[in-house]
PDB file of N, CA and C in Angstrom:
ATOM      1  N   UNK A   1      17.925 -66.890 -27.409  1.00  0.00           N
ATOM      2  CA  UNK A   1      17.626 -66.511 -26.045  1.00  0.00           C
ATOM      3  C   UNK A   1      18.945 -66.250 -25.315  1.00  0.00           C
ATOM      4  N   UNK A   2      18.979 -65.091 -24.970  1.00  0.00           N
ATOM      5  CA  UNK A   2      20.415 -64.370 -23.895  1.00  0.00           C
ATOM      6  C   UNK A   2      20.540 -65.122 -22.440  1.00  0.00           C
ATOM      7  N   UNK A   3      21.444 -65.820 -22.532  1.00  0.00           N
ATOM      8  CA  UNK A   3      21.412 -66.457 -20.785  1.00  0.00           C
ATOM      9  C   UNK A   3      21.587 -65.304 -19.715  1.00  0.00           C
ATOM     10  N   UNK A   4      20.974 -66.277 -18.787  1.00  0.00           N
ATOM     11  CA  UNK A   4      20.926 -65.111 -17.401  1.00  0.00           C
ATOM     12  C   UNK A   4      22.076 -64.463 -17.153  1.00  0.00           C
ATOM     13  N   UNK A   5      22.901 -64.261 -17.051  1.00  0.00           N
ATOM     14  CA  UNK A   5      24.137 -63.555 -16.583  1.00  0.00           C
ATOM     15  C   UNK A   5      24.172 -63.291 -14.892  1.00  0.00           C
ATOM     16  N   UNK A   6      23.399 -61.969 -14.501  1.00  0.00           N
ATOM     17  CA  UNK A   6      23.039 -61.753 -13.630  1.00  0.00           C
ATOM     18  C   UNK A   6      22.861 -62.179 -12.340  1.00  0.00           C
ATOM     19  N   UNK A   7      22.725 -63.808 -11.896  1.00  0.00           N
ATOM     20  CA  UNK A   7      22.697 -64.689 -10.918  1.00  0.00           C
ATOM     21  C   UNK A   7      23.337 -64.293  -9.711  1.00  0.00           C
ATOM     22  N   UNK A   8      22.737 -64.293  -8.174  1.00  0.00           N
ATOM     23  CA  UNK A   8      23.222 -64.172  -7.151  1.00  0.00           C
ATOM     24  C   UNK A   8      23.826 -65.863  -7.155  1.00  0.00           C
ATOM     25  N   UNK A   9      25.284 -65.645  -6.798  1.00  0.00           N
ATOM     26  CA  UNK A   9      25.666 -66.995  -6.247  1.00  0.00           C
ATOM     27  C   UNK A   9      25.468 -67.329  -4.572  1.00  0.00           C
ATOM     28  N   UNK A  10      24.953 -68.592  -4.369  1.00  0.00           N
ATOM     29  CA  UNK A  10      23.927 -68.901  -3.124  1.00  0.00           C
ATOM     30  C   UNK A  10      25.218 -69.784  -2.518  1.00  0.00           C
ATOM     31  N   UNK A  11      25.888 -69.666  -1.600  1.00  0.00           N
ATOM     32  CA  UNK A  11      26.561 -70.648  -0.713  1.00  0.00           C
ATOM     33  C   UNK A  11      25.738 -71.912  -0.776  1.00  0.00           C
ATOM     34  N   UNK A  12      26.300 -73.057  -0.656  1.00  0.00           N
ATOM     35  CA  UNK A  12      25.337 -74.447  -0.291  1.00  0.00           C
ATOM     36  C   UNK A  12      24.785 -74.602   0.900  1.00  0.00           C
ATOM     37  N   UNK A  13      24.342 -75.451   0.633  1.00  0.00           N
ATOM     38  CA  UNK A  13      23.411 -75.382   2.309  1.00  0.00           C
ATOM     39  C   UNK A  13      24.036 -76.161   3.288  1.00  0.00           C
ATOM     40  N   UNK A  14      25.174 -76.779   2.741  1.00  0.00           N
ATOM     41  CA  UNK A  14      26.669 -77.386   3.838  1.00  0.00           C
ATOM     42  C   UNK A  14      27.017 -76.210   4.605  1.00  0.00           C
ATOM     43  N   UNK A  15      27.051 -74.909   4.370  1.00  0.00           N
ATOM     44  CA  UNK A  15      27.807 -74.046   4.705  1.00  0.00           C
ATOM     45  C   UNK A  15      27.165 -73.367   5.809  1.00  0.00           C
ATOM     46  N   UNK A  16      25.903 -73.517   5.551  1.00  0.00           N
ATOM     47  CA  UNK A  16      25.039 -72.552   7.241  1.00  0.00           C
ATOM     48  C   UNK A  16      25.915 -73.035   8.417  1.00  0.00           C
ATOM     49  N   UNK A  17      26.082 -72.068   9.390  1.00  0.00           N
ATOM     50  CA  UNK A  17      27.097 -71.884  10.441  1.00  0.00           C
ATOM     51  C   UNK A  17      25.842 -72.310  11.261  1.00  0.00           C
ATOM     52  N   UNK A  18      26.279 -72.970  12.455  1.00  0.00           N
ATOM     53  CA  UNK A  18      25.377 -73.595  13.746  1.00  0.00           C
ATOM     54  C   UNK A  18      25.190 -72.496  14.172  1.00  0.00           C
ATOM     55  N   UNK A  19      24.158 -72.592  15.015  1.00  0.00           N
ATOM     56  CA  UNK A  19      23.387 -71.323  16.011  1.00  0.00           C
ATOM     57  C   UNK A  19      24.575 -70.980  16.921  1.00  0.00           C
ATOM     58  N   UNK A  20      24.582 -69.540  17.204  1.00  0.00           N
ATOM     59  CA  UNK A  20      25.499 -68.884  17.951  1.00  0.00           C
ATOM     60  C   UNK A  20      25.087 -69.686  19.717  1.00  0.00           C
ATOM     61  N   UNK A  21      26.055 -69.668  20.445  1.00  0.00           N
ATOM     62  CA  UNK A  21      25.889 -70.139  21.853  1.00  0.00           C
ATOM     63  C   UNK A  21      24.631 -68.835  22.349  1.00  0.00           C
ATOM     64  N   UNK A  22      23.865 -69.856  22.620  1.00  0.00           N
ATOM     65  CA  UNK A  22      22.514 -68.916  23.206  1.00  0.00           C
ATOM     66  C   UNK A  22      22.447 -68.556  24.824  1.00  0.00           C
ATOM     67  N   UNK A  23      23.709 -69.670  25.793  1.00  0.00           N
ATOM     68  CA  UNK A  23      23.632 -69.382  26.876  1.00  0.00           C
ATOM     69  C   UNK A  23      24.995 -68.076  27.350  1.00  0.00           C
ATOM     70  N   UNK A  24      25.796 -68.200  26.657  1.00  0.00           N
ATOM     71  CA  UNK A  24      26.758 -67.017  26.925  1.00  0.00           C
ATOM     72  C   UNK A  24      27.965 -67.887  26.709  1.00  0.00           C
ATOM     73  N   UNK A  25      29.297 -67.259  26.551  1.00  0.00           N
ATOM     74  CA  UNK A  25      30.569 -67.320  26.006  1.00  0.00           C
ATOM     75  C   UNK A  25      31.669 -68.206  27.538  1.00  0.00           C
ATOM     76  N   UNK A  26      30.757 -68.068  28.711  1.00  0.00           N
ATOM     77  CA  UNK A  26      31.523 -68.488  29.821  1.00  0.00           C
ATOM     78  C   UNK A  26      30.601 -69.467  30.257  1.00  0.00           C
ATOM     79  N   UNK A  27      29.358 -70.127  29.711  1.00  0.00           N
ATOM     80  CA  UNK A  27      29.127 -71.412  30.502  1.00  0.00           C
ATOM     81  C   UNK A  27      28.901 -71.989  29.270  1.00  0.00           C
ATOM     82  N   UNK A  28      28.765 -73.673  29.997  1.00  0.00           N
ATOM     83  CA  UNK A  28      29.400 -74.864  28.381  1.00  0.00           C
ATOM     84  C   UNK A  28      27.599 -74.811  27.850  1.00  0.00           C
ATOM     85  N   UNK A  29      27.913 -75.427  26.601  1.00  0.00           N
ATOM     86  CA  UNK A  29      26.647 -75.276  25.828  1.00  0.00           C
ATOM     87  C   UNK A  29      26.173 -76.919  26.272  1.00  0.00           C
ATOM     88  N   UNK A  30      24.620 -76.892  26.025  1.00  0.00           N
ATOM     89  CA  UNK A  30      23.882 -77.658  26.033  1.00  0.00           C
ATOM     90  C   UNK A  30      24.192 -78.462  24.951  1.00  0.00           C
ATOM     91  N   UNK A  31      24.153 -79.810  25.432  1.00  0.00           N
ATOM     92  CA  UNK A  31      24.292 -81.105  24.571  1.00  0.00           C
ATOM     93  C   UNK A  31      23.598 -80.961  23.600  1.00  0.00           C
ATOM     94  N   UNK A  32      22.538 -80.809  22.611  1.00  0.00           N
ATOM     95  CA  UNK A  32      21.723 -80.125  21.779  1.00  0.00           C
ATOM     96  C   UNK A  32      20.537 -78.757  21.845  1.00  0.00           C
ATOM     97  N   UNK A  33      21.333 -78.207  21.242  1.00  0.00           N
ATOM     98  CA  UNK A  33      20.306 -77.074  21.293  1.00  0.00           C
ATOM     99  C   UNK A  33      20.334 -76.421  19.683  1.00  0.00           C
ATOM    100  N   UNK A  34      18.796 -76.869  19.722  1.00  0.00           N
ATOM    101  CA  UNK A  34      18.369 -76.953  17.787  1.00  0.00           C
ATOM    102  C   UNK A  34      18.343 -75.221  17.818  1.00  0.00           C
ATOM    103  N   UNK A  35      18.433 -74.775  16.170  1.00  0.00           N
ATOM    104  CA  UNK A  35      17.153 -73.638  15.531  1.00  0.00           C
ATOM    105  C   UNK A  35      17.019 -73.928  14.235  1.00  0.00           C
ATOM    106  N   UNK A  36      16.624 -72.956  13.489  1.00  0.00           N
ATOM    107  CA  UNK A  36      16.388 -73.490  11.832  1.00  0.00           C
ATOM    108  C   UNK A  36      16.835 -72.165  11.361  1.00  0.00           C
ATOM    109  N   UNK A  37      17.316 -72.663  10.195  1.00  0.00           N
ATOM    110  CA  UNK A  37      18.235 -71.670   9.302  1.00  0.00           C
ATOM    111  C   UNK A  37      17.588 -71.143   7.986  1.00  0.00           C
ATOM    112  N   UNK A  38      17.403 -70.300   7.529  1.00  0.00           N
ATOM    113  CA  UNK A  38      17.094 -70.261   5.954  1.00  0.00           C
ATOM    114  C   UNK A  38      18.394 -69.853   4.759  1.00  0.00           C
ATOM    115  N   UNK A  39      17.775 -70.798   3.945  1.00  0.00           N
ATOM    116  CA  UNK A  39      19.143 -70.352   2.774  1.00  0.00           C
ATOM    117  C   UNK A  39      17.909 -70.076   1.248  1.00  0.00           C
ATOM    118  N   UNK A  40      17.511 -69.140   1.071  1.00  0.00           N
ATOM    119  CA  UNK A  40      16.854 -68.788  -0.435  1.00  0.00           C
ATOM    120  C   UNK A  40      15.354 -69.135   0.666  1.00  0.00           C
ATOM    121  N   UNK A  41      14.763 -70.346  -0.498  1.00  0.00           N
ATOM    122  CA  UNK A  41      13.295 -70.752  -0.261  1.00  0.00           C
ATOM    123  C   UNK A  41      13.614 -72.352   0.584  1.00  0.00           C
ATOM    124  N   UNK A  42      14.354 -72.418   1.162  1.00  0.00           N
ATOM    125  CA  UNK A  42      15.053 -73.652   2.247  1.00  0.00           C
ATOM    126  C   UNK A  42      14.794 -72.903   3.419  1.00  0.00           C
ATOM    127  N   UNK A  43      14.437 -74.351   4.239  1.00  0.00           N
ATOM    128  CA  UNK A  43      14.510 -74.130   5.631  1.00  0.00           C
ATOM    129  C   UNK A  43      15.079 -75.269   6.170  1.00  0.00           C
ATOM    130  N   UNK A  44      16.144 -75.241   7.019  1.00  0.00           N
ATOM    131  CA  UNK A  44      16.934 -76.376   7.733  1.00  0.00           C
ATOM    132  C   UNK A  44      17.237 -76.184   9.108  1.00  0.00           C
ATOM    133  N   UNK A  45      17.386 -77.582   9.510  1.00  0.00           N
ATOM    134  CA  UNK A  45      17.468 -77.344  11.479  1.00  0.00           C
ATOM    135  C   UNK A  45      18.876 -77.286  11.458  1.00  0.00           C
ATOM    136  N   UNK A  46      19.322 -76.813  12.369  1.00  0.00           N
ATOM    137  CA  UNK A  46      20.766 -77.642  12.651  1.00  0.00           C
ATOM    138  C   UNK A  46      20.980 -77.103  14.341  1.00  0.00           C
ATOM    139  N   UNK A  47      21.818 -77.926  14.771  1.00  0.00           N
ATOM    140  CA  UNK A  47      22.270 -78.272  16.354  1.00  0.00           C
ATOM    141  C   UNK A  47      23.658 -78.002  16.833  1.00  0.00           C
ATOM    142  N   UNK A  48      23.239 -77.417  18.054  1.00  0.00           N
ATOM    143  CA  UNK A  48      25.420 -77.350  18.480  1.00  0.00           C
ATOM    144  C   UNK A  48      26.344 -78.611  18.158  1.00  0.00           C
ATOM    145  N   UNK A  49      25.459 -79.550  17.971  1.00  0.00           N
ATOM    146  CA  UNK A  49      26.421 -80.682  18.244  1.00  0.00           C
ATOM    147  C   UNK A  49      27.106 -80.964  16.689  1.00  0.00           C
ATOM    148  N   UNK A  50      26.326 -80.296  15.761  1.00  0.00           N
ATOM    149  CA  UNK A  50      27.098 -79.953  14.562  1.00  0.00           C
ATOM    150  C   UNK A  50      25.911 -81.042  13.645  1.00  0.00           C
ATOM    151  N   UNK A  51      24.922 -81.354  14.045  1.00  0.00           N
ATOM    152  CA  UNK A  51      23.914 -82.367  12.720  1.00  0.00           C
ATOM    153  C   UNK A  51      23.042 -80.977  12.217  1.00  0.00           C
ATOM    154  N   UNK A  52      23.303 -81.862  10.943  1.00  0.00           N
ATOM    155  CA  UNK A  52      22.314 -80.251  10.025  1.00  0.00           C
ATOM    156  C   UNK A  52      20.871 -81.304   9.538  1.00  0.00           C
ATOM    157  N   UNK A  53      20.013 -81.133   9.308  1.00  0.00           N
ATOM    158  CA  UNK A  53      18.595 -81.554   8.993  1.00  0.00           C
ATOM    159  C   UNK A  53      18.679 -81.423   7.419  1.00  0.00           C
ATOM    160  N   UNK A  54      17.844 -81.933   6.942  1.00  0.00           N
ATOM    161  CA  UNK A  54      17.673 -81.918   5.102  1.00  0.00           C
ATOM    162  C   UNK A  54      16.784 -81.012   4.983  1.00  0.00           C
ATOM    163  N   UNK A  55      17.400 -79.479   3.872  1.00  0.00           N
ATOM    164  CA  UNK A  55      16.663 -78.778   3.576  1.00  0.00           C
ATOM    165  C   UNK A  55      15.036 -79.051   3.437  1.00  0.00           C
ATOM    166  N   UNK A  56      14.257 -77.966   3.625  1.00  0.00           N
ATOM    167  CA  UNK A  56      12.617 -78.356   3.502  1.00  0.00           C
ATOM    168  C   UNK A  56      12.528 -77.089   2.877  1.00  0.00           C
ATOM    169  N   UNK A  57      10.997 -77.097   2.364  1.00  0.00           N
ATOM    170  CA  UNK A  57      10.209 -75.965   1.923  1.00  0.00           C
ATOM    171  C   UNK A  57       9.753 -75.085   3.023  1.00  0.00           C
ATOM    172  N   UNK A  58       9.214 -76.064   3.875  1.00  0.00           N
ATOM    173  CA  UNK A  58       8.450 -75.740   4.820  1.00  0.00           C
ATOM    174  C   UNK A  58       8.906 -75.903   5.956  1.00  0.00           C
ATOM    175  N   UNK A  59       8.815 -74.644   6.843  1.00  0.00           N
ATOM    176  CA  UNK A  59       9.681 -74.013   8.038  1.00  0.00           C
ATOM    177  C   UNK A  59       8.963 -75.414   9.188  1.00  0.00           C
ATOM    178  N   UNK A  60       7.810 -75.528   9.287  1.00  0.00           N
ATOM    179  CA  UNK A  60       7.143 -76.397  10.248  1.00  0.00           C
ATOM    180  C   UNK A  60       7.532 -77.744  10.347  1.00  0.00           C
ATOM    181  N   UNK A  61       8.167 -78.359   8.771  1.00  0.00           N
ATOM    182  CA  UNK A  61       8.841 -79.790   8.788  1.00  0.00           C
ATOM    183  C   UNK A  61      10.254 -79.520   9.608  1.00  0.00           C
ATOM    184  N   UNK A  62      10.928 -78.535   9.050  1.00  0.00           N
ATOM    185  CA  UNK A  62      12.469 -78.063   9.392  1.00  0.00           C
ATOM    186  C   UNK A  62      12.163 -78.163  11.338  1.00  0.00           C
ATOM    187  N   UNK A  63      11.509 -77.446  12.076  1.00  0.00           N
ATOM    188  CA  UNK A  63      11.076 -77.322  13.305  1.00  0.00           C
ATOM    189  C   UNK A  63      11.198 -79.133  14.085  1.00  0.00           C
ATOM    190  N   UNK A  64      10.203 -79.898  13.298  1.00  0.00           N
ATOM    191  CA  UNK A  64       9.748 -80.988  13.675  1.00  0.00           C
ATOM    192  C   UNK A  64      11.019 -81.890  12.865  1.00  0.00           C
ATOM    193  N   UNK A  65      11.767 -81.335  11.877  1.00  0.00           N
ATOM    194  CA  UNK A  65      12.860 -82.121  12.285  1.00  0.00           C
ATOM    195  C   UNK A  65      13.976 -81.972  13.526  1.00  0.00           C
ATOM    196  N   UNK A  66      14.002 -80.480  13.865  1.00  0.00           N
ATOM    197  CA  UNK A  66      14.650 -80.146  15.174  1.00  0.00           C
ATOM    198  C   UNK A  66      14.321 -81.231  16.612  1.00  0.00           C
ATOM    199  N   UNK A  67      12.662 -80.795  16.587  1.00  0.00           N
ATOM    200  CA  UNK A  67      12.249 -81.865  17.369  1.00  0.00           C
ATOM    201  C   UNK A  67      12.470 -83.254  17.065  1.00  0.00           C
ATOM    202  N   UNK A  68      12.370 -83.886  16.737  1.00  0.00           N
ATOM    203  CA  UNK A  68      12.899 -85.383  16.770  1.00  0.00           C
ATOM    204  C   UNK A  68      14.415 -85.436  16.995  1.00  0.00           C
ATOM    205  N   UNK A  69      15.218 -84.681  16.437  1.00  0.00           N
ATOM    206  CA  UNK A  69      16.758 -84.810  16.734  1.00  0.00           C
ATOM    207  C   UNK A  69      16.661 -84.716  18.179  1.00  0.00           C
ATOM    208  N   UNK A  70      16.330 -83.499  19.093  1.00  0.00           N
ATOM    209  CA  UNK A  70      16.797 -83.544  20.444  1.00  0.00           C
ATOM    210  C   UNK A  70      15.524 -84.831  21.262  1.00  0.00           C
ATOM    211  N   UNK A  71      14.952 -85.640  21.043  1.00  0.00           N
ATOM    212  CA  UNK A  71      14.482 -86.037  21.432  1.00  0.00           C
ATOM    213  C   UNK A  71      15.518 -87.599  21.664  1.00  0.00           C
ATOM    214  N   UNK A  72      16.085 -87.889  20.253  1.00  0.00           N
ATOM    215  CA  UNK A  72      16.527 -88.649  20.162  1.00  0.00           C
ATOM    216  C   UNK A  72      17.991 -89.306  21.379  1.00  0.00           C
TER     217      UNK A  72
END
């Protein structure tokens, strides 16, 4: 059997960059402000304040981990 060769190499999921400033470049950002990221078949939250969430399958856990972080 011929190994794959072919493979897209996938950055880790350390590497997703935080959400761009959503209020603009001249006023300060909000103490948390979640979204969710995809990397392949992953979905992860992550926050300005720099906490990333544990990859999920499912976009709706990734969300409701957003929610509980800013709640916290």
């Amino acid at each position: 059997m011929d190994p794959h060769t072919e493979a897209t190499l996938v950055p880790p999921l350390a590497a997703v960059p935080l959400p761009r400033d959503p209020i603009g470049p001249d006023l300060p950002l909000p103490d948390h402000a979640t979204s969710t990221s995809e990397r392949g078949s992953f979905s992860l939250a992550v926050c300005t304040c720099g906490w990333r969430g544990p990859a999920r399958r499912s976009r709706d856990l990734a969300r409701k981990d957003a929610t509980r972080h800013t709640a916290e």
